[in-house]
C-alpha atoms as a PDB file:
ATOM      1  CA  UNK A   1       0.000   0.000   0.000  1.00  0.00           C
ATOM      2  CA  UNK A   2       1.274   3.554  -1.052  1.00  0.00           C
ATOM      3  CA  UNK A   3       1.010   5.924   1.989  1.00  0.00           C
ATOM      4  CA  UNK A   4       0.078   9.474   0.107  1.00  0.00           C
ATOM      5  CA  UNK A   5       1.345  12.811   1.226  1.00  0.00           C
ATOM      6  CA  UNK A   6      -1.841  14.632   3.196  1.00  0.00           C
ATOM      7  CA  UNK A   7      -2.607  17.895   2.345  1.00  0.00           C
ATOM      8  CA  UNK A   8      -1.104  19.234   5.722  1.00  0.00           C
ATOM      9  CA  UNK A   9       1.981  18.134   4.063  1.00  0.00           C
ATOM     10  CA  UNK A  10       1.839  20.150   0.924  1.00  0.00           C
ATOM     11  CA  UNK A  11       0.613  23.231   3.075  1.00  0.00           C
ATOM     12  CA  UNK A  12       3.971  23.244   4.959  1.00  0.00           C
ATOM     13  CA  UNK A  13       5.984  22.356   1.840  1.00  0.00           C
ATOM     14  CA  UNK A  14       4.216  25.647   0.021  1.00  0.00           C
ATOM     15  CA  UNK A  15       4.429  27.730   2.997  1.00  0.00           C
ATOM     16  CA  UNK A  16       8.691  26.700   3.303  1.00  0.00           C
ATOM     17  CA  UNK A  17       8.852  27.418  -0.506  1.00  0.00           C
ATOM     18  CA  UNK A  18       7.117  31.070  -0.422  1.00  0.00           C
ATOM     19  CA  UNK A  19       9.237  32.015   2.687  1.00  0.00           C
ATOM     20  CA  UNK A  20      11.444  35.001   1.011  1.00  0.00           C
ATOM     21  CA  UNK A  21      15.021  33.825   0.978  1.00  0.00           C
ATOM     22  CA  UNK A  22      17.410  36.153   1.903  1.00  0.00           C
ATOM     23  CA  UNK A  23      20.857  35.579   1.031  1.00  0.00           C
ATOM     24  CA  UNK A  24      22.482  36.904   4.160  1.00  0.00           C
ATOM     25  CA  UNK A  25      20.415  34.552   6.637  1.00  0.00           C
ATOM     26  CA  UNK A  26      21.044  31.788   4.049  1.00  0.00           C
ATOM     27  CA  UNK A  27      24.397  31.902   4.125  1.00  0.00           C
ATOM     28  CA  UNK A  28      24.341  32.169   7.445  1.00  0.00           C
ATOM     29  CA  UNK A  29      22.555  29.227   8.447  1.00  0.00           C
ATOM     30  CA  UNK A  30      24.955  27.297   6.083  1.00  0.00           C
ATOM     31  CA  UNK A  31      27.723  28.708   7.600  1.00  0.00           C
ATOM     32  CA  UNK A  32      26.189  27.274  10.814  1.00  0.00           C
ATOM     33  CA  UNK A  33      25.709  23.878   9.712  1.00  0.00           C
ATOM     34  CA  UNK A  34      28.902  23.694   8.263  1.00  0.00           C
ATOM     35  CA  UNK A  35      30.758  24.603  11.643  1.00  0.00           C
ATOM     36  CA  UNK A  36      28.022  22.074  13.366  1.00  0.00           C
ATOM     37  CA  UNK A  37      29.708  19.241  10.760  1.00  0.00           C
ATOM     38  CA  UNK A  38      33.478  20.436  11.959  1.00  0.00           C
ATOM     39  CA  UNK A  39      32.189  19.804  15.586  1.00  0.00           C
ATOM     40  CA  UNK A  40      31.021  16.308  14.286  1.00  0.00           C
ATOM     41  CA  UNK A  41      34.404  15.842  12.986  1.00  0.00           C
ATOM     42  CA  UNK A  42      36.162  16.607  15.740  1.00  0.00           C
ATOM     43  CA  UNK A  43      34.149  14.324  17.901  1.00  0.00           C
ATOM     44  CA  UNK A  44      34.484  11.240  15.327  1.00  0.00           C
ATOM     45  CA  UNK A  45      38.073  11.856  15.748  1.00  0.00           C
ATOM     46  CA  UNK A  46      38.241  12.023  19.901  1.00  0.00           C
ATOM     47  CA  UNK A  47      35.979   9.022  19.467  1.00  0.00           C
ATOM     48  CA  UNK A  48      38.668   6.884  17.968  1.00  0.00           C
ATOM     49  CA  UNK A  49      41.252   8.346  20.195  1.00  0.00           C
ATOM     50  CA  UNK A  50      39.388   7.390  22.861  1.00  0.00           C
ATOM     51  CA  UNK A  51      39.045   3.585  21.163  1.00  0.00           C
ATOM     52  CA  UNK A  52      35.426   3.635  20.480  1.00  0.00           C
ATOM     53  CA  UNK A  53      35.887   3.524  16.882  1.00  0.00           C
ATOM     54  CA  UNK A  54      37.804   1.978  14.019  1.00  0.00           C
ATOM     55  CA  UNK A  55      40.263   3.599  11.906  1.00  0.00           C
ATOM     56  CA  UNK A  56      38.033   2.187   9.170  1.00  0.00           C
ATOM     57  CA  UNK A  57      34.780   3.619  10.892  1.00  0.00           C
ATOM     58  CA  UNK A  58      36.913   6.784  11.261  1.00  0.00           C
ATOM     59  CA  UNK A  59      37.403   7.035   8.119  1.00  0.00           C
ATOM     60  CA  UNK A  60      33.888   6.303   6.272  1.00  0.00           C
ATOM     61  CA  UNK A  61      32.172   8.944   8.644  1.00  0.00           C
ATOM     62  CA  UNK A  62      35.180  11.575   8.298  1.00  0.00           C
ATOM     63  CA  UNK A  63      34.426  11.228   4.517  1.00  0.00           C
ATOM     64  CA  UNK A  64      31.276  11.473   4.347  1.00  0.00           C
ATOM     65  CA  UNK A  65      31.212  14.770   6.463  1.00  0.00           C
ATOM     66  CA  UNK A  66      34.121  16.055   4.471  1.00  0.00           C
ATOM     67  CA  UNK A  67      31.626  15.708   1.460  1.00  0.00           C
ATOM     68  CA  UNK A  68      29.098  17.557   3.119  1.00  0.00           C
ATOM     69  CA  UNK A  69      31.390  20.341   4.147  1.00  0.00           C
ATOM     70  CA  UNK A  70      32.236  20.715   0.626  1.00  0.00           C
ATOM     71  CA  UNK A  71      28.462  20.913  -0.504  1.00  0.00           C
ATOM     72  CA  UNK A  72      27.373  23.407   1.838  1.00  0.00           C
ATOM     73  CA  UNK A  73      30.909  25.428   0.855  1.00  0.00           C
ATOM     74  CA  UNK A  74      29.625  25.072  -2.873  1.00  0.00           C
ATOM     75  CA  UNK A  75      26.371  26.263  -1.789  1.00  0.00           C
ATOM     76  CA  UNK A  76      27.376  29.361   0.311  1.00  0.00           C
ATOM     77  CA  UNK A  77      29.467  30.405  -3.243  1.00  0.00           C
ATOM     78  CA  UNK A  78      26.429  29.830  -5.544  1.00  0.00           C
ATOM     79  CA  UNK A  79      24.491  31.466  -2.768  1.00  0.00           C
ATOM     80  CA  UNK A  80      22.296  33.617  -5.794  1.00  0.00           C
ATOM     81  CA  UNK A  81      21.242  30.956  -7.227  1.00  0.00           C
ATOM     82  CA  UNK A  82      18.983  29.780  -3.999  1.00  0.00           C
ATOM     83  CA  UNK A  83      18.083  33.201  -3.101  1.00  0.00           C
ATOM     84  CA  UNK A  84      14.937  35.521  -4.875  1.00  0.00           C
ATOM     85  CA  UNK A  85      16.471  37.674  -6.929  1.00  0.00           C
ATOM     86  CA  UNK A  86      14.574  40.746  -5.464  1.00  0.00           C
ATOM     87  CA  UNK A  87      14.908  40.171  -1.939  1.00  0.00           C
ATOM     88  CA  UNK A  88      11.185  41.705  -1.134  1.00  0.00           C
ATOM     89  CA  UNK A  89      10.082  38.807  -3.419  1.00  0.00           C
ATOM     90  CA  UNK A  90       9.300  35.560  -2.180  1.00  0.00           C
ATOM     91  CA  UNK A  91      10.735  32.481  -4.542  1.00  0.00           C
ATOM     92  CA  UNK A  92       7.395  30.743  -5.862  1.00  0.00           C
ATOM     93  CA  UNK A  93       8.650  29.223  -9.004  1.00  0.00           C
ATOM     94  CA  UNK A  94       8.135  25.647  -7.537  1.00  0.00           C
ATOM     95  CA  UNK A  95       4.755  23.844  -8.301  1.00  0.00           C
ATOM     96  CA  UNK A  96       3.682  21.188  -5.920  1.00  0.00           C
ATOM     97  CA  UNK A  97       0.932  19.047  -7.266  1.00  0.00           C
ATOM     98  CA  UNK A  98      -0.093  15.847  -5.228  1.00  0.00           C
ATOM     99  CA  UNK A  99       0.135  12.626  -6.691  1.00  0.00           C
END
């Protein structure tokens, strides 16, 4: 059985989407989640000092949130492209139609 989206869900969705972006706060909340993955880092690594993980284990998760750093840095440098152009202007450019 196929669960369908309710139509509380597509309210939220449409009310996130016609939020005005503004670039400032965006990159700002980026730059907080990318300091939040640093912090992760650092703990994966005290984590395997401390012998509670393998080098391998290490490793993985350290790469993976090395990737994500790297998107979010992409992201804060193509920061126009996510934000309304006119920043009184909310983005609405997205169409949400249930299934």
């Amino acid at each position: 059985m196929v669960k369908l989206p309710r139509i509380r869900d597509f309210i939220i969705i449409q009310q996130t989407i016609s939020v005005p972006v503004y670039k400032k706060h965006f990159i700002s909340k980026l730059t907080d989640s990318d300091g939040e993955q640093q912090e992760t880092q650092h703990w994966i690594e005290t984590a395997f000092d401390c012998g509670y993980l393998t080098a391998e284990l290490r490793d993985d998760l350290i790469g993976n949130y090395e990737s994500v750093g790297r998107m979010l840095n992409s992201m804060i440098n193509k920061a126009d492209s996510f934000c309304s152009q006119n920043s009184n202007k909310p983005i609405t450019d997205y169409q949400i139609t249930p299934v």
